[in-house]
PDB file of N, CA and C in Angstrom:
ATOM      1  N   UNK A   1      72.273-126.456   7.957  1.00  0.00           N
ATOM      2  CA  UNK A   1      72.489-127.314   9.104  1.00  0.00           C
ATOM      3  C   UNK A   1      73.773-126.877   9.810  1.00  0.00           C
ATOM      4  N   UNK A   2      73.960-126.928  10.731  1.00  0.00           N
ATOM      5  CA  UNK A   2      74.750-126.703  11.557  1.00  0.00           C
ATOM      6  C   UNK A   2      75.401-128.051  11.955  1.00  0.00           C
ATOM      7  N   UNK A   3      77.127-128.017  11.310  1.00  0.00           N
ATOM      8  CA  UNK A   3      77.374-129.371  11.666  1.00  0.00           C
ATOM      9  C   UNK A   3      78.825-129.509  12.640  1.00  0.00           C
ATOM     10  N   UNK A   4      79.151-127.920  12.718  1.00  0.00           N
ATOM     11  CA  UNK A   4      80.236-128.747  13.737  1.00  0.00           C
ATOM     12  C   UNK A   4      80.485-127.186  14.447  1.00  0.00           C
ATOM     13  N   UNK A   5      80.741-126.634  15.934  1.00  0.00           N
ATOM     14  CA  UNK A   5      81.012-125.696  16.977  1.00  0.00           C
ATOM     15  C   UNK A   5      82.296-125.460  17.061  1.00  0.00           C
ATOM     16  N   UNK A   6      82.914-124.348  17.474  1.00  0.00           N
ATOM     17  CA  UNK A   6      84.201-124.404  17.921  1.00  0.00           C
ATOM     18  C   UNK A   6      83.913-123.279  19.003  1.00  0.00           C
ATOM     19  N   UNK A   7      84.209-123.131  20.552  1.00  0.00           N
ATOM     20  CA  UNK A   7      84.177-121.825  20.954  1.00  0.00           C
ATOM     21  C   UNK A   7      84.823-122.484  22.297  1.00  0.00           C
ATOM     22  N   UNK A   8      84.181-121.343  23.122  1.00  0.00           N
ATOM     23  CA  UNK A   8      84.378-120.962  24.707  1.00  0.00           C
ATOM     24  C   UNK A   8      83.425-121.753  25.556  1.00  0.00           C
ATOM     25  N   UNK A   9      83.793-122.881  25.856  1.00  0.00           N
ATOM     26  CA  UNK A   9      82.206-123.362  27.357  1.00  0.00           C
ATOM     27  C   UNK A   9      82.223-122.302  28.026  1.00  0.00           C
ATOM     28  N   UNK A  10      81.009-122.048  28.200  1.00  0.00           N
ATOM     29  CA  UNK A  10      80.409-120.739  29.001  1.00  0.00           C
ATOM     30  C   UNK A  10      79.956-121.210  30.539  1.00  0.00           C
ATOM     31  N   UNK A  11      79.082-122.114  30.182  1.00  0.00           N
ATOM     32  CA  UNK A  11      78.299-122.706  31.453  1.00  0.00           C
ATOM     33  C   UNK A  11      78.569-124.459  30.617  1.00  0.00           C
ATOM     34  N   UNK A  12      78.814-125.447  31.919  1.00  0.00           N
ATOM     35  CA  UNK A  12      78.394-126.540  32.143  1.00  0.00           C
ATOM     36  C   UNK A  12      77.882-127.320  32.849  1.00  0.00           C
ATOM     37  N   UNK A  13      76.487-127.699  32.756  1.00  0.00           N
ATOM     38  CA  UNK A  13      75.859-128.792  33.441  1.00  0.00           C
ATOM     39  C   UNK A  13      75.316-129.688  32.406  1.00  0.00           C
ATOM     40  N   UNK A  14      75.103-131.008  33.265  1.00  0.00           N
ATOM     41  CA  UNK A  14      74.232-132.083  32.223  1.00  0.00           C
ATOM     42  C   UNK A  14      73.057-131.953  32.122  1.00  0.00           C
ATOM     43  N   UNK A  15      72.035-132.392  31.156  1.00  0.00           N
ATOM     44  CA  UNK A  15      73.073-132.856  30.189  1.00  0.00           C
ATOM     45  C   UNK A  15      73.154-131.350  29.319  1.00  0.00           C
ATOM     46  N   UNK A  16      73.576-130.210  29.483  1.00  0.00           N
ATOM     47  CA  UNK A  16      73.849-129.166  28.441  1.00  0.00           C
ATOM     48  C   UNK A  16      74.724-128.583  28.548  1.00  0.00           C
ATOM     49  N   UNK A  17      75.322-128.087  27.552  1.00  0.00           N
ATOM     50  CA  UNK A  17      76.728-127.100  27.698  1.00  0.00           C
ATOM     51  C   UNK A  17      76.087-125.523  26.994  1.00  0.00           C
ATOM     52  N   UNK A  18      76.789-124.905  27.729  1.00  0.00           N
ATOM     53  CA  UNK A  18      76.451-123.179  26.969  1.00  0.00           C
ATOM     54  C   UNK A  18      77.772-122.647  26.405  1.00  0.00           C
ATOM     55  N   UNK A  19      77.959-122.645  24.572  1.00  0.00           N
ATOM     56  CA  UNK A  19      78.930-122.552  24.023  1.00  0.00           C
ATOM     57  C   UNK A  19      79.121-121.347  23.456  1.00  0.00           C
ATOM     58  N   UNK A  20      80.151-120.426  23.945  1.00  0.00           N
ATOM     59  CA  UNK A  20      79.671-119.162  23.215  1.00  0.00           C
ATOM     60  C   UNK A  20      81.337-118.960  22.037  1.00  0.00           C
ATOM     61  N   UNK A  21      80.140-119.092  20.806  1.00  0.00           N
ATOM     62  CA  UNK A  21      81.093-118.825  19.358  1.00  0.00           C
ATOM     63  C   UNK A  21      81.174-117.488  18.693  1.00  0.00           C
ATOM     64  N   UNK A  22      81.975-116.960  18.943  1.00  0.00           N
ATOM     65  CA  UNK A  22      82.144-115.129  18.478  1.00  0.00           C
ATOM     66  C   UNK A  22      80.976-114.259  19.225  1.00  0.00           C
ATOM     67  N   UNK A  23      80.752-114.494  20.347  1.00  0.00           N
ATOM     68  CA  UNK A  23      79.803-114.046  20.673  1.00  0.00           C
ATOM     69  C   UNK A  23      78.377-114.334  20.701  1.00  0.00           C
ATOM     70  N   UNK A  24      78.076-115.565  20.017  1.00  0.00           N
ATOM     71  CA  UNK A  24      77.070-115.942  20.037  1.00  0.00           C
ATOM     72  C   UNK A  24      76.705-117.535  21.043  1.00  0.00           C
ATOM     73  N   UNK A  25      75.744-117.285  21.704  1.00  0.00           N
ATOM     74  CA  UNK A  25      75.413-118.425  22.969  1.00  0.00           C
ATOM     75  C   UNK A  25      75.210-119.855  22.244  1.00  0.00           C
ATOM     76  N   UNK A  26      75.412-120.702  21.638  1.00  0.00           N
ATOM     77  CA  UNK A  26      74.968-122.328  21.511  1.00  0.00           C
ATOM     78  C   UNK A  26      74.320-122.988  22.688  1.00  0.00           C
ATOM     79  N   UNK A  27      72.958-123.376  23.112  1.00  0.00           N
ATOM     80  CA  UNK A  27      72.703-124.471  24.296  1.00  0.00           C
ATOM     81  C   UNK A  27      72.772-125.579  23.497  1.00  0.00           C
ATOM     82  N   UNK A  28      73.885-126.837  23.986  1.00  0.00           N
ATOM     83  CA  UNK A  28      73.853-128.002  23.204  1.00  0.00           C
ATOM     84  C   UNK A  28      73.806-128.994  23.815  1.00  0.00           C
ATOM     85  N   UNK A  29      72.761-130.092  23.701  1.00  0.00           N
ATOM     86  CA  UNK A  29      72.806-131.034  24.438  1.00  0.00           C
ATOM     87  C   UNK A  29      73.679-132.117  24.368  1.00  0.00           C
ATOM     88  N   UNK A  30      73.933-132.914  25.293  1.00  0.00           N
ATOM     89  CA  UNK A  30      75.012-133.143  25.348  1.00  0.00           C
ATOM     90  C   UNK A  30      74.947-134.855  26.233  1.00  0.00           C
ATOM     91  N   UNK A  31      75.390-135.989  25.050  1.00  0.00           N
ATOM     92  CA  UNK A  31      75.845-137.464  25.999  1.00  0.00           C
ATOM     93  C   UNK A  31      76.597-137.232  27.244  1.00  0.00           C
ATOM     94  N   UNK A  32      76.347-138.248  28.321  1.00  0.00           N
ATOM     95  CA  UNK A  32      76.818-138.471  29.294  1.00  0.00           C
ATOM     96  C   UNK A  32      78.439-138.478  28.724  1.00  0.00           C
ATOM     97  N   UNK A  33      78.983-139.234  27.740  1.00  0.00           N
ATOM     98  CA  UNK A  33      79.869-139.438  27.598  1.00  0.00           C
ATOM     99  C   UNK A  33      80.635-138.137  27.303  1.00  0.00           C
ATOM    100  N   UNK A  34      80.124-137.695  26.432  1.00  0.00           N
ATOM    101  CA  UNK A  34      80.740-136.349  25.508  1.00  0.00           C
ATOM    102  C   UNK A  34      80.455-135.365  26.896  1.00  0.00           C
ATOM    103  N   UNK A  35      79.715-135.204  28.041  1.00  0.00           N
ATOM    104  CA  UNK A  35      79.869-134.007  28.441  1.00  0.00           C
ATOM    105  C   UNK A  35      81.334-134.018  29.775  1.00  0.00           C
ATOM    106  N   UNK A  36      81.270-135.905  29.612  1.00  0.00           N
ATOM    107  CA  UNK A  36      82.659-135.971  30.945  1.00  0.00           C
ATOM    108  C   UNK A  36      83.819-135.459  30.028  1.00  0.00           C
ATOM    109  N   UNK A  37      83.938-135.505  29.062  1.00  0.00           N
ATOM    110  CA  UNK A  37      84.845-135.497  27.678  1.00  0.00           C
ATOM    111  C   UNK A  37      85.266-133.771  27.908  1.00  0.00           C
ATOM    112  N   UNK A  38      84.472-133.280  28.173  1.00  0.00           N
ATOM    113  CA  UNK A  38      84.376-131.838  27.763  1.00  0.00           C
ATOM    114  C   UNK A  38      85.453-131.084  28.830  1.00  0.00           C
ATOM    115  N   UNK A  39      86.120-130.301  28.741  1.00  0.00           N
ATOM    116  CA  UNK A  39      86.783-129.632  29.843  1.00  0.00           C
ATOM    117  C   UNK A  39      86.127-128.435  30.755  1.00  0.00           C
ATOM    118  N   UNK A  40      86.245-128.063  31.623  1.00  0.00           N
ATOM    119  CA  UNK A  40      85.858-126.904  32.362  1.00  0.00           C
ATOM    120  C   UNK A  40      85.468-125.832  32.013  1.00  0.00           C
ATOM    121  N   UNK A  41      84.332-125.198  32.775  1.00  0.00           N
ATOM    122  CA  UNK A  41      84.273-123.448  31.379  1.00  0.00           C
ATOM    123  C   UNK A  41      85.207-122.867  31.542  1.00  0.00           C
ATOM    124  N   UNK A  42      85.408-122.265  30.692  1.00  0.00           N
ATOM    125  CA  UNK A  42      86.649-121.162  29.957  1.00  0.00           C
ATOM    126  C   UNK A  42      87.243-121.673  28.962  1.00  0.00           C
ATOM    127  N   UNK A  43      87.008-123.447  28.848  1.00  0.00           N
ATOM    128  CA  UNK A  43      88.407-123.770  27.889  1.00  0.00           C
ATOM    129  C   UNK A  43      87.544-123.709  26.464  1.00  0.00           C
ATOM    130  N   UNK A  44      88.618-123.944  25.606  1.00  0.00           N
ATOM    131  CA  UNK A  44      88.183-124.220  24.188  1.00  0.00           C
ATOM    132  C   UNK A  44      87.873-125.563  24.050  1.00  0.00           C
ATOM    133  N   UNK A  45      86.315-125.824  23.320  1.00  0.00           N
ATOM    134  CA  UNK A  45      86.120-127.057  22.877  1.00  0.00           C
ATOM    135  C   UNK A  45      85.438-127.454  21.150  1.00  0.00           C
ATOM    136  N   UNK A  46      85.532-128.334  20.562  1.00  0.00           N
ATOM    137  CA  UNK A  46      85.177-128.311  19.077  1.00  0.00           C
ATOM    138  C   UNK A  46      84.010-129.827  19.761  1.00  0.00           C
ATOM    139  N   UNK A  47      82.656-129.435  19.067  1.00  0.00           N
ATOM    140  CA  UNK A  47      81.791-130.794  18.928  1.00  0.00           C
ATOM    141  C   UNK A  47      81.379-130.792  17.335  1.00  0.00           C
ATOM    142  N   UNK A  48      81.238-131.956  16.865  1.00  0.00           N
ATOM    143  CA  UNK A  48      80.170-132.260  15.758  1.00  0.00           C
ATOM    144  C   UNK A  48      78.994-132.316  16.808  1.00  0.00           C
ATOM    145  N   UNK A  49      77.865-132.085  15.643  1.00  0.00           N
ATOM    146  CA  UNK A  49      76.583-131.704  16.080  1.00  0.00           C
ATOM    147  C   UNK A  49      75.667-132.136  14.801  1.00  0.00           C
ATOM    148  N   UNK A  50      74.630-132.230  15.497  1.00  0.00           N
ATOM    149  CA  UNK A  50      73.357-132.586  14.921  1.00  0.00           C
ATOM    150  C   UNK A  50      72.265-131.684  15.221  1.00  0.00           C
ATOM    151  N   UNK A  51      71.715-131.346  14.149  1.00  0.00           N
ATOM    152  CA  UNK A  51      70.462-130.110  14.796  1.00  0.00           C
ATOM    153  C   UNK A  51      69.283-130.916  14.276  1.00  0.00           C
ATOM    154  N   UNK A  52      68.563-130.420  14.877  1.00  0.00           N
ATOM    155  CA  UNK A  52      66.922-131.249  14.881  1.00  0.00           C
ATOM    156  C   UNK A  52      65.677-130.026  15.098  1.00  0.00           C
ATOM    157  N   UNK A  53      65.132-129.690  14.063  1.00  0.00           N
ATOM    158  CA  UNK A  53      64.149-129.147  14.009  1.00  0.00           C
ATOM    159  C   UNK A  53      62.793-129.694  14.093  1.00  0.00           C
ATOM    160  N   UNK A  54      61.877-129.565  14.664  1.00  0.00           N
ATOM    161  CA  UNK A  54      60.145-130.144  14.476  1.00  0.00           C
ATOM    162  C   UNK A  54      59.465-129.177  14.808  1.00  0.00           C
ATOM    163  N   UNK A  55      58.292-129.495  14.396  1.00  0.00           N
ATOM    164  CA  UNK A  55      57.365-128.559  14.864  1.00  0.00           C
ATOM    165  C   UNK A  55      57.208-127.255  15.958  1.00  0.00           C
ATOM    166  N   UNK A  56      57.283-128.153  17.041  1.00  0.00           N
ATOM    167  CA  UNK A  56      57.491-127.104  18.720  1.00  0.00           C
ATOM    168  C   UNK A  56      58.863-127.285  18.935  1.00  0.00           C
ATOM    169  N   UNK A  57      59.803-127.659  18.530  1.00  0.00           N
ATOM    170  CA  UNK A  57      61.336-127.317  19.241  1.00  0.00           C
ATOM    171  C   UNK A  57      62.509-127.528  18.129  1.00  0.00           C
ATOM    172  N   UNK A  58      63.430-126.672  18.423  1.00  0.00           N
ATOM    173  CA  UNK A  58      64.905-126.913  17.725  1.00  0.00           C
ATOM    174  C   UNK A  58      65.532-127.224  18.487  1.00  0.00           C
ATOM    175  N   UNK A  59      66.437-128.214  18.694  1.00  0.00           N
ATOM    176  CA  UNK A  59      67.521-128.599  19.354  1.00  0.00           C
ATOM    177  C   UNK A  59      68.722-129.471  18.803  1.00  0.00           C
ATOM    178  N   UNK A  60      70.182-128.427  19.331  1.00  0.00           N
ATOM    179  CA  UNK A  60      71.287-129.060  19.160  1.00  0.00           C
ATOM    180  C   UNK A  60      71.806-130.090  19.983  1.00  0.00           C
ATOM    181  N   UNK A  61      72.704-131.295  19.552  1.00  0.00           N
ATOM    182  CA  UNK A  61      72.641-131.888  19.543  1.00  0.00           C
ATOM    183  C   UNK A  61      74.278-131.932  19.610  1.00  0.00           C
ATOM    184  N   UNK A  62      75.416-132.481  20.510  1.00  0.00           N
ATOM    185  CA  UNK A  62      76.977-131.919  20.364  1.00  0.00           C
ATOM    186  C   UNK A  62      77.704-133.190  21.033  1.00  0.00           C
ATOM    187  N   UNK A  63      78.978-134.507  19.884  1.00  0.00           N
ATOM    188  CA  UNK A  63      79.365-135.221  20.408  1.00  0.00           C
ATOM    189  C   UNK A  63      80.963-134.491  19.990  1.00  0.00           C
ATOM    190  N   UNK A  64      81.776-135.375  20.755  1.00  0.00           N
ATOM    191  CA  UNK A  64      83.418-134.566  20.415  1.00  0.00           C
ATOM    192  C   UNK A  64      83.636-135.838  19.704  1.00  0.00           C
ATOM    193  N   UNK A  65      83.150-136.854  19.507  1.00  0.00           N
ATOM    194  CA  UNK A  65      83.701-138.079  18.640  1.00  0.00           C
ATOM    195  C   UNK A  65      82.469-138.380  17.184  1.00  0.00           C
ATOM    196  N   UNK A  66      82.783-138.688  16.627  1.00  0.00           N
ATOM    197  CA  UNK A  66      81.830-138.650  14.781  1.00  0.00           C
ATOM    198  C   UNK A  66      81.142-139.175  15.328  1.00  0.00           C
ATOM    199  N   UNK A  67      81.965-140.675  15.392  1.00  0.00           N
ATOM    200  CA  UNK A  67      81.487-142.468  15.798  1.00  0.00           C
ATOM    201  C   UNK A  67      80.457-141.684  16.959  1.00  0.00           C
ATOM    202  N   UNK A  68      80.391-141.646  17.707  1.00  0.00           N
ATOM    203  CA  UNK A  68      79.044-141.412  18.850  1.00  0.00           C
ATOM    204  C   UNK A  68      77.894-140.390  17.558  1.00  0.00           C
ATOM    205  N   UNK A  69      78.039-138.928  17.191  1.00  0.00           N
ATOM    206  CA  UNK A  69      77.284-138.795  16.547  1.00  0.00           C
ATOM    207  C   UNK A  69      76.573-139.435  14.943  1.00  0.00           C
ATOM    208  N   UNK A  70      77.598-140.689  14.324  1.00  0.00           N
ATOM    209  CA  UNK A  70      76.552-141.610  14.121  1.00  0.00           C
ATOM    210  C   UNK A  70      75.644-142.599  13.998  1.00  0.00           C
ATOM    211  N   UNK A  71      76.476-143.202  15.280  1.00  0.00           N
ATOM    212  CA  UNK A  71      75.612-143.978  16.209  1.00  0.00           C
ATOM    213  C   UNK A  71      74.187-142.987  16.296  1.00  0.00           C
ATOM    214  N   UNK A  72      74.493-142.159  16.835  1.00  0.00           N
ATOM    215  CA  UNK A  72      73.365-141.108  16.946  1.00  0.00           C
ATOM    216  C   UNK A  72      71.863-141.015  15.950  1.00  0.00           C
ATOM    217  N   UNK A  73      72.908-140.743  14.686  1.00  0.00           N
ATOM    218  CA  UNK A  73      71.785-140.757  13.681  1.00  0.00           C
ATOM    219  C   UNK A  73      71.342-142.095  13.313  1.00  0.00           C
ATOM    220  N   UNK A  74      72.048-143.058  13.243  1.00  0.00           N
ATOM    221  CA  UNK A  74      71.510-144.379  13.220  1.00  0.00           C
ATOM    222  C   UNK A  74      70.289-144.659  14.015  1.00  0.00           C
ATOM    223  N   UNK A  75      70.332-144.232  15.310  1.00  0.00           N
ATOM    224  CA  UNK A  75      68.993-144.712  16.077  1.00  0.00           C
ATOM    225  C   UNK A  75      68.151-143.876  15.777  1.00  0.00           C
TER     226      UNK A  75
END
């Protein structure tokens, strides 16, 4: 599992951020809250994350506060 990012915002729009960690791209989706949270591309940002695998899709999942990601898993 993949539980927590540290890198470069690459690209930001809502709700996704494009996080690139040593070279590698992260698309992570991203709360309204956590993406106003987030600073501009270029800067450095750290999210906890939640990954979610099923059948037809994987998707990450990226809050900068716990409390929001487990609220998260709660629902």
């Amino acid at each position: 599992m993949i539980g927590r990012l540290q890198g470069v915002v690459l690209e930001k729009q809502a709700p996704d951020l494009l996080i690139d960690v040593q070279g590698v791209g992260y698309e992570v989706l991203v709360s309204l809250n956590t993406f106003f949270d987030i600073p501009d591309a270029g800067s450095v940002v750290t999210l906890h994350t939640h990954f979610v695998v099923r059948e037809d899709i994987q998707q990450l999942y990226g809050f900068t506060q716990l409390s929001e990601r487990s609220l998260f898993r709660n629902l």
